[in-house]
C-alpha atoms as a PDB file:
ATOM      1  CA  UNK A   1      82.707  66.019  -2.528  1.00  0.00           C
ATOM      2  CA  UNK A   2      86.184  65.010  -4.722  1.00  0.00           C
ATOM      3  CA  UNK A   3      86.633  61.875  -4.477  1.00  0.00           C
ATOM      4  CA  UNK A   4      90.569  60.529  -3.519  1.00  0.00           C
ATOM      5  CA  UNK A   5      92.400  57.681  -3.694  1.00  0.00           C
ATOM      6  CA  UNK A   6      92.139  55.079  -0.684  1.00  0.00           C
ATOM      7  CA  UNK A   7      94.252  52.645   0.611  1.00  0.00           C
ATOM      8  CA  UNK A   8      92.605  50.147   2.339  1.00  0.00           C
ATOM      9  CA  UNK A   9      94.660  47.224   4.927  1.00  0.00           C
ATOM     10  CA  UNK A  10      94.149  44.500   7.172  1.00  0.00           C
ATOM     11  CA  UNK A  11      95.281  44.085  10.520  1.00  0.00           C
ATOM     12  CA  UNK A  12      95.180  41.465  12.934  1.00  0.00           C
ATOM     13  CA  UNK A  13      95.393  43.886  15.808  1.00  0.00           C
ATOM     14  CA  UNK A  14      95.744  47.835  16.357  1.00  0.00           C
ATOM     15  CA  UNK A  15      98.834  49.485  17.307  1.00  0.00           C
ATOM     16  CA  UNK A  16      98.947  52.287  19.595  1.00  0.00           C
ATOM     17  CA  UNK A  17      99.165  54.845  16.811  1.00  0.00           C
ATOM     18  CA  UNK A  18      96.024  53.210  15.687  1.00  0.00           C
ATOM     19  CA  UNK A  19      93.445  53.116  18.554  1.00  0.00           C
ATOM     20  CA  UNK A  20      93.333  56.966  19.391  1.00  0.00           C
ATOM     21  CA  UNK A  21      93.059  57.459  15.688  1.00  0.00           C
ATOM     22  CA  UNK A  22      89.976  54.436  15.257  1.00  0.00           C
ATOM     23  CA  UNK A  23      88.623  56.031  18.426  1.00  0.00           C
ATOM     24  CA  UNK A  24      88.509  59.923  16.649  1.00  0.00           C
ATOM     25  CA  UNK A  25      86.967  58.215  13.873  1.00  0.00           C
ATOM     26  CA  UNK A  26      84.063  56.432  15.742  1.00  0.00           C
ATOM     27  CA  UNK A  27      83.344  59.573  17.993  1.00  0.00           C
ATOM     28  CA  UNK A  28      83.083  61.508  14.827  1.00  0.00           C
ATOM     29  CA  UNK A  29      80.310  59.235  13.459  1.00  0.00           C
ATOM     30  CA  UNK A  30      78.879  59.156  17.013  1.00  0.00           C
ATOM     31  CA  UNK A  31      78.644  62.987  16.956  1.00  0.00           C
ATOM     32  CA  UNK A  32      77.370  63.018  13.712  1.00  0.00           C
ATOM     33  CA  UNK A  33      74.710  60.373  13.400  1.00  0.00           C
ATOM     34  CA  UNK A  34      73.775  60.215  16.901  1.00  0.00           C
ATOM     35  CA  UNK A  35      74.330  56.677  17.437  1.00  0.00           C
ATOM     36  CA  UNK A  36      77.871  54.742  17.816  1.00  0.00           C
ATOM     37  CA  UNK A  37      79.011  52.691  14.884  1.00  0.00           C
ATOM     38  CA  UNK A  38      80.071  49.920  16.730  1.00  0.00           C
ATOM     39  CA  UNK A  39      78.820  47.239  19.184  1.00  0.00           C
ATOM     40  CA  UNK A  40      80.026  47.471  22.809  1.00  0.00           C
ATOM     41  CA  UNK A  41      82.330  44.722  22.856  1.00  0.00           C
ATOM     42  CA  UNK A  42      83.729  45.434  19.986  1.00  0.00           C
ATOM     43  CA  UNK A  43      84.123  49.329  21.147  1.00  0.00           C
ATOM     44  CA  UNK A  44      85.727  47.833  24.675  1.00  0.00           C
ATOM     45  CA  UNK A  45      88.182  45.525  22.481  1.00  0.00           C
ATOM     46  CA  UNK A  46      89.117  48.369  20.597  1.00  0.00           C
ATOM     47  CA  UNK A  47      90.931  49.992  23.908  1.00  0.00           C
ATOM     48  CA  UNK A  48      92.978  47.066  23.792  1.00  0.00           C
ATOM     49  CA  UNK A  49      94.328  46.363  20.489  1.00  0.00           C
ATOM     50  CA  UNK A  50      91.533  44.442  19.463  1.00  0.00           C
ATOM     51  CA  UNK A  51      90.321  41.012  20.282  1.00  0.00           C
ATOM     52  CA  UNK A  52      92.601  37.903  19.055  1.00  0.00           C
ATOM     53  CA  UNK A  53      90.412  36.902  16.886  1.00  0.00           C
ATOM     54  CA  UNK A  54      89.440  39.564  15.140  1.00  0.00           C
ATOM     55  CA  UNK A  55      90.439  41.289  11.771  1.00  0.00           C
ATOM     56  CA  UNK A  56      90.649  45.468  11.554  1.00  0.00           C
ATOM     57  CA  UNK A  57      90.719  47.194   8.184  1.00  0.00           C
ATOM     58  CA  UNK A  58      91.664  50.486   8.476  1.00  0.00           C
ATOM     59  CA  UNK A  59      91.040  52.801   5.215  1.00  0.00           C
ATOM     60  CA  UNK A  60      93.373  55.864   4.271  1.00  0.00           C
ATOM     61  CA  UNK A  61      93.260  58.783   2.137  1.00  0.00           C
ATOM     62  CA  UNK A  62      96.316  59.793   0.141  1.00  0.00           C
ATOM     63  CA  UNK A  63      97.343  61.671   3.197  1.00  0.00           C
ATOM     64  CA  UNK A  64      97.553  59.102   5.785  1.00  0.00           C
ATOM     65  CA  UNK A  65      94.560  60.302   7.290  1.00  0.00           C
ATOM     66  CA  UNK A  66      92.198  57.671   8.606  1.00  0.00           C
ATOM     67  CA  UNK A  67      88.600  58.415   6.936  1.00  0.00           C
ATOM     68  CA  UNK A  68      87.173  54.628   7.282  1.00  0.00           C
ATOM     69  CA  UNK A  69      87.252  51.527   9.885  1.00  0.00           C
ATOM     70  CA  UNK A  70      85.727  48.442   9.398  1.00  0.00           C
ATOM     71  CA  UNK A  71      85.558  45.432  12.180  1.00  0.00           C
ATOM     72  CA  UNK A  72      85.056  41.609  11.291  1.00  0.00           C
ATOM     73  CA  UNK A  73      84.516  39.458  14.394  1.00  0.00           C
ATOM     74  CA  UNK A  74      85.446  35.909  13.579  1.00  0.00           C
ATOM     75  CA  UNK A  75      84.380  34.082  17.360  1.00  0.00           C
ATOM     76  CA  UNK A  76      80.950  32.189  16.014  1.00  0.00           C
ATOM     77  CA  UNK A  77      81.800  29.263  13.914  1.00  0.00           C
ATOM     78  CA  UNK A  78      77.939  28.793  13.700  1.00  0.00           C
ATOM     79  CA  UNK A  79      76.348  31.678  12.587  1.00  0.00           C
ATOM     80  CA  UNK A  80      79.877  32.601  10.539  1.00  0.00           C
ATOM     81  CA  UNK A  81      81.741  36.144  10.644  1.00  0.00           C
ATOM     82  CA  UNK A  82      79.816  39.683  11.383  1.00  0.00           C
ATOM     83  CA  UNK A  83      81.279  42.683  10.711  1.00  0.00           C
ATOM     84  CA  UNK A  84      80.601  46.117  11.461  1.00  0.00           C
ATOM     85  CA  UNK A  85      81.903  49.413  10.072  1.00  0.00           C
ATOM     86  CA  UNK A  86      82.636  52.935  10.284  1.00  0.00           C
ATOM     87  CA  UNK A  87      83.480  56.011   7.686  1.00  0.00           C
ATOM     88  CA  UNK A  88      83.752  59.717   8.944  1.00  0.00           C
ATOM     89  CA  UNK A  89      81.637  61.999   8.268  1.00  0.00           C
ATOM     90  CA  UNK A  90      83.633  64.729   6.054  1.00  0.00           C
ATOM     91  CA  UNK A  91      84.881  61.485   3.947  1.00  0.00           C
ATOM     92  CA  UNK A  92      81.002  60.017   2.494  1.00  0.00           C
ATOM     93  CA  UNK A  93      80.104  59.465  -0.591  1.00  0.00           C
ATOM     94  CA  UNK A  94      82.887  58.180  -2.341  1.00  0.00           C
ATOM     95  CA  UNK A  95      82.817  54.963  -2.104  1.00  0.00           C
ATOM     96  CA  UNK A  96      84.597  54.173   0.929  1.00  0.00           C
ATOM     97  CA  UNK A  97      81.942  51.949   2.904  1.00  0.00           C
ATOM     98  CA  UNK A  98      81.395  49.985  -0.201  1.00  0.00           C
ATOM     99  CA  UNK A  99      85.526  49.294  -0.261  1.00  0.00           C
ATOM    100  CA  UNK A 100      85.496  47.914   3.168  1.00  0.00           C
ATOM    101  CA  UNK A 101      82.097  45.487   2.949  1.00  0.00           C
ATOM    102  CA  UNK A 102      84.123  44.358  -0.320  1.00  0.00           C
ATOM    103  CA  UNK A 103      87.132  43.805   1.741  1.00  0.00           C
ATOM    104  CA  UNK A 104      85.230  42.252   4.912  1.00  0.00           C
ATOM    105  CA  UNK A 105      83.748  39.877   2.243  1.00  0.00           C
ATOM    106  CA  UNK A 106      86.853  38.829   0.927  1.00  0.00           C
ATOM    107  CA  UNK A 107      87.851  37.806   4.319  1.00  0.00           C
ATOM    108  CA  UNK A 108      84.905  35.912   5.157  1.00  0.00           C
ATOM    109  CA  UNK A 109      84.798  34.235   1.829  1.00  0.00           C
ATOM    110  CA  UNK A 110      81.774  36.008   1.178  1.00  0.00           C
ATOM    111  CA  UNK A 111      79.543  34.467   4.058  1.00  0.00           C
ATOM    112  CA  UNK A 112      79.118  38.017   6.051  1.00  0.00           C
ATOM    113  CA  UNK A 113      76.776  38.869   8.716  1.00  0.00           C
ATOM    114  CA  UNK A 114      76.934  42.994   8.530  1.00  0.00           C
ATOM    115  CA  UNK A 115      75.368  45.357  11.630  1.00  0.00           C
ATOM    116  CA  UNK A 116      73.925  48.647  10.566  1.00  0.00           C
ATOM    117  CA  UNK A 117      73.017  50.771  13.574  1.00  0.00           C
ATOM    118  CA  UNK A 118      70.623  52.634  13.072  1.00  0.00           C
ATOM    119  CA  UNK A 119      68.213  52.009   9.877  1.00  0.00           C
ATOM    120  CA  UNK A 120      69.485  54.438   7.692  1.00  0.00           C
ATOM    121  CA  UNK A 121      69.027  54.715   3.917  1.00  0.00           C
ATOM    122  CA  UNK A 122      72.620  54.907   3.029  1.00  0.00           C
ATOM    123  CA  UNK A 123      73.346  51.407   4.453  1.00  0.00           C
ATOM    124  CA  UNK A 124      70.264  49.929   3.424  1.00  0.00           C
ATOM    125  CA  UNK A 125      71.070  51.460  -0.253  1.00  0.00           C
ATOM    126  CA  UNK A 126      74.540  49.881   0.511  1.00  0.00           C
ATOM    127  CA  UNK A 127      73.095  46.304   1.568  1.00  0.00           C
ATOM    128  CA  UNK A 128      70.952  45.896  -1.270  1.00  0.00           C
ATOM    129  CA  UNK A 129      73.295  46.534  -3.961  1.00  0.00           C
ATOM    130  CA  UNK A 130      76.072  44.205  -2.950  1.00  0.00           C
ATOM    131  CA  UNK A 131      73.126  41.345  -2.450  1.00  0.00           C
ATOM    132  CA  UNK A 132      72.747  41.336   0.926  1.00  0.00           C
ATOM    133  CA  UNK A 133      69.581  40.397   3.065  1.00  0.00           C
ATOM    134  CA  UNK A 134      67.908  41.291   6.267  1.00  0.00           C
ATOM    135  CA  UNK A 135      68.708  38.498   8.874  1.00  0.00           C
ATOM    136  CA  UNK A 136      68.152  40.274  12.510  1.00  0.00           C
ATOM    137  CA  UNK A 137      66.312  43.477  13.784  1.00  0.00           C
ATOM    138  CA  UNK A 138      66.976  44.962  17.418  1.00  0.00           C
ATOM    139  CA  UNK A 139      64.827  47.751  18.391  1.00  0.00           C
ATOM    140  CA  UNK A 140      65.868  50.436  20.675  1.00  0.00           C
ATOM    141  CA  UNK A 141      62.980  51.327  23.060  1.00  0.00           C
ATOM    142  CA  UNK A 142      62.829  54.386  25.751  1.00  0.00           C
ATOM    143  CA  UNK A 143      60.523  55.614  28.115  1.00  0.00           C
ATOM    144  CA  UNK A 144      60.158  58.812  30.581  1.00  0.00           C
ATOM    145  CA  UNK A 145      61.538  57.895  33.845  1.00  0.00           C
ATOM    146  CA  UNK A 146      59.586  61.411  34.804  1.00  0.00           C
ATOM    147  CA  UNK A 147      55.904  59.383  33.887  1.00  0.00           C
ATOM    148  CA  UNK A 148      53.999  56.890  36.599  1.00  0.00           C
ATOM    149  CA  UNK A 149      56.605  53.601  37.817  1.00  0.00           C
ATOM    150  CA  UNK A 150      54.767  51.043  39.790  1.00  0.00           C
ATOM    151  CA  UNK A 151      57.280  49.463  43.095  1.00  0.00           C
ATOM    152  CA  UNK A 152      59.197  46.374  42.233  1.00  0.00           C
ATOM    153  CA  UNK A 153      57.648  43.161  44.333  1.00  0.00           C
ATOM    154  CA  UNK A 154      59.850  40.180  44.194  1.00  0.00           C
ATOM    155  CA  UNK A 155      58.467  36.974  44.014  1.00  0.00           C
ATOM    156  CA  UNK A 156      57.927  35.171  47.248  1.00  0.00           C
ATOM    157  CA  UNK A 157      62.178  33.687  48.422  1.00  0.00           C
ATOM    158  CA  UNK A 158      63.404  36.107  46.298  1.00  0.00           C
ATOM    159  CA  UNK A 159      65.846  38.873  47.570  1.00  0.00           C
ATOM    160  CA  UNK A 160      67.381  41.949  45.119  1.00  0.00           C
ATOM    161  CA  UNK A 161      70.911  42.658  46.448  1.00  0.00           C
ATOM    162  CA  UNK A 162      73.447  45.307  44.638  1.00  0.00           C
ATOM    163  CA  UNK A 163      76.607  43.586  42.633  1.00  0.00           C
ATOM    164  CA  UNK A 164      79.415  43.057  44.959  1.00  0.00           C
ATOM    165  CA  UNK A 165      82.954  43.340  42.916  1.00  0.00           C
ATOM    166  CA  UNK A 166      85.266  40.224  43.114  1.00  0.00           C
ATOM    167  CA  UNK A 167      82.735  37.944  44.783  1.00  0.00           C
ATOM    168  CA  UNK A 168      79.661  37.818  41.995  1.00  0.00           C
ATOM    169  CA  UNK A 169      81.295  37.395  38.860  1.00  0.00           C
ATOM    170  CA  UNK A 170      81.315  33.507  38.305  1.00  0.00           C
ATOM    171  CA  UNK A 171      77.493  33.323  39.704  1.00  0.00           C
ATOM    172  CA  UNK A 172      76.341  35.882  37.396  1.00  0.00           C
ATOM    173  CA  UNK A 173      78.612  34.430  34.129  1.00  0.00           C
ATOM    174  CA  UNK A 174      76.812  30.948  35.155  1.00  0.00           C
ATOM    175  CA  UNK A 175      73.034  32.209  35.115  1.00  0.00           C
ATOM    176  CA  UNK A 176      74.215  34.481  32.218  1.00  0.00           C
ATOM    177  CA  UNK A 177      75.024  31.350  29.788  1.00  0.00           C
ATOM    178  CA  UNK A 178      71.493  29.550  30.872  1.00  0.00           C
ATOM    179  CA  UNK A 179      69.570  32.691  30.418  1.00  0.00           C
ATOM    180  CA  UNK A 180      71.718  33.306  26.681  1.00  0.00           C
ATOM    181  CA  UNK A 181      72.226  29.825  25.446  1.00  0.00           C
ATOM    182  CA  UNK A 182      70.800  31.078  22.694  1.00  0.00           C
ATOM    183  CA  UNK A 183      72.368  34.092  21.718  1.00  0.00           C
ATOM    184  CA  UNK A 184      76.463  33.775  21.873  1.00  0.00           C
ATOM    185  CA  UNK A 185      77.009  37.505  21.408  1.00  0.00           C
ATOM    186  CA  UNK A 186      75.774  37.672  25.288  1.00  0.00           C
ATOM    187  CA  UNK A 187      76.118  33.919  26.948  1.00  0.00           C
ATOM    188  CA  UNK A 188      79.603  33.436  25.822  1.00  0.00           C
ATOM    189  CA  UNK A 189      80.874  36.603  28.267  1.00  0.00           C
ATOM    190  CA  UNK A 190      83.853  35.359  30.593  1.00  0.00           C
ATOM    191  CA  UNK A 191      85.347  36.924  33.746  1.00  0.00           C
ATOM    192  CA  UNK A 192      87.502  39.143  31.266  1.00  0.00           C
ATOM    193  CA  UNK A 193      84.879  40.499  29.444  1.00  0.00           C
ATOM    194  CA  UNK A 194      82.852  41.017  32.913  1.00  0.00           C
ATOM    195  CA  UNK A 195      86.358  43.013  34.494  1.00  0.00           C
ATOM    196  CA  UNK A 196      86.977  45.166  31.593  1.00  0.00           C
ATOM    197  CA  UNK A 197      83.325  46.829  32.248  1.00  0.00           C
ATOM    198  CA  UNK A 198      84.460  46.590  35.391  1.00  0.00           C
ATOM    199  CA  UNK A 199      86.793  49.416  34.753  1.00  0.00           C
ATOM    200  CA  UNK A 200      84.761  51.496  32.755  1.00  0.00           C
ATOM    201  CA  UNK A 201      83.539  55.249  33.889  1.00  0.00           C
ATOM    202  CA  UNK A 202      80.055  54.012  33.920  1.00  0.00           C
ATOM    203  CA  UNK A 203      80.500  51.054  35.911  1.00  0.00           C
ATOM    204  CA  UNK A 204      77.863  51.346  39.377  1.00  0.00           C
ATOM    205  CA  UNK A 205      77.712  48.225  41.186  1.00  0.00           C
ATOM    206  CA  UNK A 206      75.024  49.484  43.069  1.00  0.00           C
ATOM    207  CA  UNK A 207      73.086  49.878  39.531  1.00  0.00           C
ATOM    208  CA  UNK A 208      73.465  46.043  38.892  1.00  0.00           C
ATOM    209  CA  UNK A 209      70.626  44.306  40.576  1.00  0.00           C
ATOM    210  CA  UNK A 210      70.750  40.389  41.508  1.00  0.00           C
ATOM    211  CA  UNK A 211      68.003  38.676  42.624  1.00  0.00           C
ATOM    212  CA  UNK A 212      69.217  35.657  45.358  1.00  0.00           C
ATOM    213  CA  UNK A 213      66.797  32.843  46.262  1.00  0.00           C
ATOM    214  CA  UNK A 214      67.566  30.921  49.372  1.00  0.00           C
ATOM    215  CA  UNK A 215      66.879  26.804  49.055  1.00  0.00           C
ATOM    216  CA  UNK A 216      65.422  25.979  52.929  1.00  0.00           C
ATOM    217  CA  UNK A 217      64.806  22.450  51.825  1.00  0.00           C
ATOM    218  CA  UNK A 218      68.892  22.541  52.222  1.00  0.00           C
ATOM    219  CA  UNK A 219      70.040  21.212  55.554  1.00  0.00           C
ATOM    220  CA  UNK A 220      72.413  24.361  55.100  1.00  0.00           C
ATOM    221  CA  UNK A 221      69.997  27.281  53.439  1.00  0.00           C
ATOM    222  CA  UNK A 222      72.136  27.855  49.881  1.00  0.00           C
ATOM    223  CA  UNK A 223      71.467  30.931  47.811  1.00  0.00           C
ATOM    224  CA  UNK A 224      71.213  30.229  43.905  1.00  0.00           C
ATOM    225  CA  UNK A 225      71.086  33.345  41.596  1.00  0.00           C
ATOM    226  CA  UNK A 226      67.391  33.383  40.063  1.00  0.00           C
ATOM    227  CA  UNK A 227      67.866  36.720  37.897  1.00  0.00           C
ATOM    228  CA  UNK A 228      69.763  39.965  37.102  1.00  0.00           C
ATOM    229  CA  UNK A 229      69.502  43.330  36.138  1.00  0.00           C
ATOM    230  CA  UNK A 230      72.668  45.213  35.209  1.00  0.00           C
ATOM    231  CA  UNK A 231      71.723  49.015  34.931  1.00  0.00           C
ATOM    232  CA  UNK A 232      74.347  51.477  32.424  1.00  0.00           C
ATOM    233  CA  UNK A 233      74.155  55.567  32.568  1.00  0.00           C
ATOM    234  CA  UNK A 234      75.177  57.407  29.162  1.00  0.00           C
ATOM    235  CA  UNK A 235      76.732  60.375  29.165  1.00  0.00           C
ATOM    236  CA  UNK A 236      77.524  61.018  32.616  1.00  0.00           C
ATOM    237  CA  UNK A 237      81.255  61.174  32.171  1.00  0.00           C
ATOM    238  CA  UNK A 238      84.063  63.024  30.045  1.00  0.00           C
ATOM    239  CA  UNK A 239      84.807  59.940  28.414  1.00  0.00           C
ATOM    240  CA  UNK A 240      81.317  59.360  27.300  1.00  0.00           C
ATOM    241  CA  UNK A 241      80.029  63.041  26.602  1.00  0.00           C
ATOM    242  CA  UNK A 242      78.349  63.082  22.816  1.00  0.00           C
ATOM    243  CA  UNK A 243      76.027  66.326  23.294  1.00  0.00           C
ATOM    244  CA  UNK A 244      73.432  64.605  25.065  1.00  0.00           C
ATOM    245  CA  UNK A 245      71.839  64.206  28.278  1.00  0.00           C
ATOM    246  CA  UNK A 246      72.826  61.498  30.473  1.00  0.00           C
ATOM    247  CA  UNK A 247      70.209  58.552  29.322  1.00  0.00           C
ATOM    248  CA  UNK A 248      69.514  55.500  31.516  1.00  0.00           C
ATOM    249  CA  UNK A 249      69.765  51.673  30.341  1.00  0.00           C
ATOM    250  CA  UNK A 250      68.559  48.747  30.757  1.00  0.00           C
ATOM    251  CA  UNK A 251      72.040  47.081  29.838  1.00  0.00           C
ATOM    252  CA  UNK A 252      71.658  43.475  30.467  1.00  0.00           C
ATOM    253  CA  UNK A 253      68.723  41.531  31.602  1.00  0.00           C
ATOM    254  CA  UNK A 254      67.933  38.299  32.440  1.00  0.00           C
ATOM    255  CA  UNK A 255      66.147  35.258  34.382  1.00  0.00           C
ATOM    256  CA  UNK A 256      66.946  32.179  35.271  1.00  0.00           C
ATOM    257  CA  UNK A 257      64.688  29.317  33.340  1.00  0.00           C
ATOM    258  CA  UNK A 258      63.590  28.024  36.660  1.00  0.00           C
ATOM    259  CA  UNK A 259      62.011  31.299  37.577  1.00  0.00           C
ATOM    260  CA  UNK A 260      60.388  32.637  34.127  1.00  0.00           C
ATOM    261  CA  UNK A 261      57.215  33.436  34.501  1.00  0.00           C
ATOM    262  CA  UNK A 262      57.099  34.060  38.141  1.00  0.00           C
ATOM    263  CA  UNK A 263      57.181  38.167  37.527  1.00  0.00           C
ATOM    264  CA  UNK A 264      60.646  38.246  38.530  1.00  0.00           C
ATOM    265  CA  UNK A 265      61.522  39.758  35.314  1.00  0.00           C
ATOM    266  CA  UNK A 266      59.053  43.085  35.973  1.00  0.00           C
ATOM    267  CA  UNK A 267      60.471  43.523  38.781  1.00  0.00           C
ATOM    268  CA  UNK A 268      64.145  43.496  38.475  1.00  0.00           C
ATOM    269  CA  UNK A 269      63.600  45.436  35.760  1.00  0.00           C
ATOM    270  CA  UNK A 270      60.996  48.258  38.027  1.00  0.00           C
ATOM    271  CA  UNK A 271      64.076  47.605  40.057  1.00  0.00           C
ATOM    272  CA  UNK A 272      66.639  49.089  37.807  1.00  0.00           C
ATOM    273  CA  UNK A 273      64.052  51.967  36.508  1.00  0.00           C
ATOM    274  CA  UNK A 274      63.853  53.230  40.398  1.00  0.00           C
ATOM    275  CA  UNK A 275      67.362  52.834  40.692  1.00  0.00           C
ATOM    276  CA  UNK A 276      68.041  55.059  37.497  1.00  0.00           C
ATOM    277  CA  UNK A 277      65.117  57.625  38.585  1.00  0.00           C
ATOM    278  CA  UNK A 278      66.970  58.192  41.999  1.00  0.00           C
ATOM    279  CA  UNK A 279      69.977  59.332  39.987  1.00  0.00           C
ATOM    280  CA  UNK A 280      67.630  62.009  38.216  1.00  0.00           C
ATOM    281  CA  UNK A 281      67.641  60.673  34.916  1.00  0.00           C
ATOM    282  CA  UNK A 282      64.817  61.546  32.806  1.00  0.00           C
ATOM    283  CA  UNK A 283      64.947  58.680  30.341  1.00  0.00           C
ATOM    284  CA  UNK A 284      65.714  55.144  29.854  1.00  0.00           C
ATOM    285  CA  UNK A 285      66.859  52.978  26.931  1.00  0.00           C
ATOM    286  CA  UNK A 286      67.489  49.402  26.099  1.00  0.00           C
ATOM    287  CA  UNK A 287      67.880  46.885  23.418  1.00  0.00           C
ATOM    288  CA  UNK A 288      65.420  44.216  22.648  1.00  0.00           C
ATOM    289  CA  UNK A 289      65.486  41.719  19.539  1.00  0.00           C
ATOM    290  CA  UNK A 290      62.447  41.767  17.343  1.00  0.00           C
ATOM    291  CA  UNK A 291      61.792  38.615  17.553  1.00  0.00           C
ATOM    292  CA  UNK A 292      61.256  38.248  21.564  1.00  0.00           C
ATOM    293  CA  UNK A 293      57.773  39.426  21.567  1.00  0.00           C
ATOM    294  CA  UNK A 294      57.749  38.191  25.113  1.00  0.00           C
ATOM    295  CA  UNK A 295      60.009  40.596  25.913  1.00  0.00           C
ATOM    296  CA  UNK A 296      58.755  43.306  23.691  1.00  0.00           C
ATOM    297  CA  UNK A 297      55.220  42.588  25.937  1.00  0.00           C
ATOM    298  CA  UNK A 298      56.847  43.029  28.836  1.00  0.00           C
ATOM    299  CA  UNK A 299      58.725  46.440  28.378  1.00  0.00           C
ATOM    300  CA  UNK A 300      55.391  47.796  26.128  1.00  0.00           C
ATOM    301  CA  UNK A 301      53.537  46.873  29.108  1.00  0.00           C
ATOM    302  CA  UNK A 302      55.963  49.555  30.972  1.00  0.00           C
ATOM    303  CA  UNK A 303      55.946  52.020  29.585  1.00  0.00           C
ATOM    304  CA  UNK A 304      58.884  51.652  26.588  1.00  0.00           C
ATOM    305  CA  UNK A 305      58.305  52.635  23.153  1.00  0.00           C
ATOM    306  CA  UNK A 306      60.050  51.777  19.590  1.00  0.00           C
ATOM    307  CA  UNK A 307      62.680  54.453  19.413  1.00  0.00           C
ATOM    308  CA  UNK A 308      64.987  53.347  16.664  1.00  0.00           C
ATOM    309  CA  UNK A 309      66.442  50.199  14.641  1.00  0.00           C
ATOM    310  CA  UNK A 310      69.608  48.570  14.651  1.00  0.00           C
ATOM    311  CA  UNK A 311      69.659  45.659  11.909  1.00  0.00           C
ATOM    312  CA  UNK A 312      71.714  42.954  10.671  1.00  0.00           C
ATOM    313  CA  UNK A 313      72.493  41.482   6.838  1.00  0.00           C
ATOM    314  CA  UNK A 314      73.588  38.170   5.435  1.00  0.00           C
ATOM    315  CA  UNK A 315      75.571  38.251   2.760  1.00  0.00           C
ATOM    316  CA  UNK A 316      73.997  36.270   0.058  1.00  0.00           C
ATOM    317  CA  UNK A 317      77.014  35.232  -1.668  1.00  0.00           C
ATOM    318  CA  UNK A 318      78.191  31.503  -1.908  1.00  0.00           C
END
């Protein structure tokens, strides 16, 4: 393919010419490689202009037309800047990706964290050459919801009750910073964050699981949220139709400290697997780090498999 000149900008948030066009671009590259280009906070930002502190570069060809979109998230002064990018399709192999990792660089003074759904050899090939490193795997792991599901028991005080809308969000933001303390992608969520999936197609409340345990040692019995299971369905809608099936998830999931080790986490998530059966799903998904090998136990040891591989590079630049 000829290759063209591109212009390539920065933008500290989209206008509304900008978002349908970023959002034809990433459904392209959805269509095409079978897996979205972007995170899903990033993707639900993106409805909205963007999130204030984030940085778009948006990449044009000579006719205006956008052929590349690249994301740098600037929230964790820890681990430093991550970026994340996108370029269609009909518009590879000409340099385009390498243009905006150069550019997300620049902005990040060269200390990048880069996402590459999906391990493929083009943005490994990509990686290596500018001198980055592998710094985080997440495996993507499915199983049959058609094959052999043991009931969910809950430990003993334990009781699973559906979401309910304007009256669990602060419990569930609470137990989700103690479960994620550790991972600020996921425990820094607020109520805005929670409200905007609120509003999405896929959004079930009766799909997101809580498990309540009741304190009798109170003189007044208090309930205390011990564990969660927040249950997603993709492809089921309009907005979310990429030539698929619909495909179960296991979206979020999480226990308390206090209650690790207790089984609660088999079966909120047996829990959430019934739940997406009932709907007549045939398969189920999720998203595990590489590292948790607890975790990794615990979904082997139902059933999931290693599906695919999302990973993340450091730059190695000073």
């Amino acid at each position: 393919m000829t290759s063209c000149p591109i212009s390539v900008t920065n933008h500290d948030h989209l206008t509304d010419d900008d978002i349908p066009a970023v959002r034809n671009l990433l459904d392209a590259v959805t269509d095409s490689d079978g897996v979205r280009p972007l995170s899903e906070h990033v993707w639900l930002h993106l409805t909205h202009g963007g999130d204030e502190r984030a940085v778009h570069v948006l990449a044009h060809d000579e006719a205006g037309t956008l052929v590349g979109y690249a994301h740098l998230d600037t929230t964790d002064e820890v681990e430093g800047p991550s970026g994340e990018l996108a370029v269609h399709p009909e518009h590879r192999r000409q340099g385009i990706g390498r243009q905006l990792v150069l550019r997300l660089l620049e902005l990040s003074d060269g200390q990048l964290r880069l996402w590459a759904h999906g391990e493929h050899t083009a943005a490994t090939r990509l990686a290596d050459t500018l001198g980055f490193t592998r710094h985080r795997t997440l495996w993507q792991m499915r199983r049959s919801l058609h094959s052999a599901l043991a009931d969910p028991k809950p430990p003993p005080g334990i009781e699973l009750r559906p979401f309910h809308v304007g009256i669990d969000e602060q419990a569930f933001l609470s137990m989700n910073a103690r479960a994620f303390a550790d991972l600020p992608d996921q425990g820094s969520w607020t109520l805005t964050d929670v409200q905007r999936r609120e509003l999405e197609d896929w959004f079930d409340p009766d799909g997101f699981l809580l498990a309540w345990s009741t304190d009798e040692k109170m003189e007044e019995a208090s309930e205390t949220l011990a564990g969660f299971h927040w249950t997603k369905v993709h492809g089921a809608s309009d907005h979310d139709d990429h030539s698929h099936a619909a495909i179960g998830e296991v979206y979020v999931l999480a226990v308390d400290p206090n209650w690790r080790g207790t089984g609660l986490g088999r079966c909120l998530t047996l829990a959430g697997l019934h739940h997406l059966r009932r709907l007549g799903l045939d398969q189920v998904m999720l998203y595990v780090d590489a590292s948790n090998l607890g975790a990794i136990r615990l979904y082997e040891g139902l059933g999931f498999v290693r599906w695919d591989t999302d990973v993340m590079y450091r730059s190695g630049m000073n």
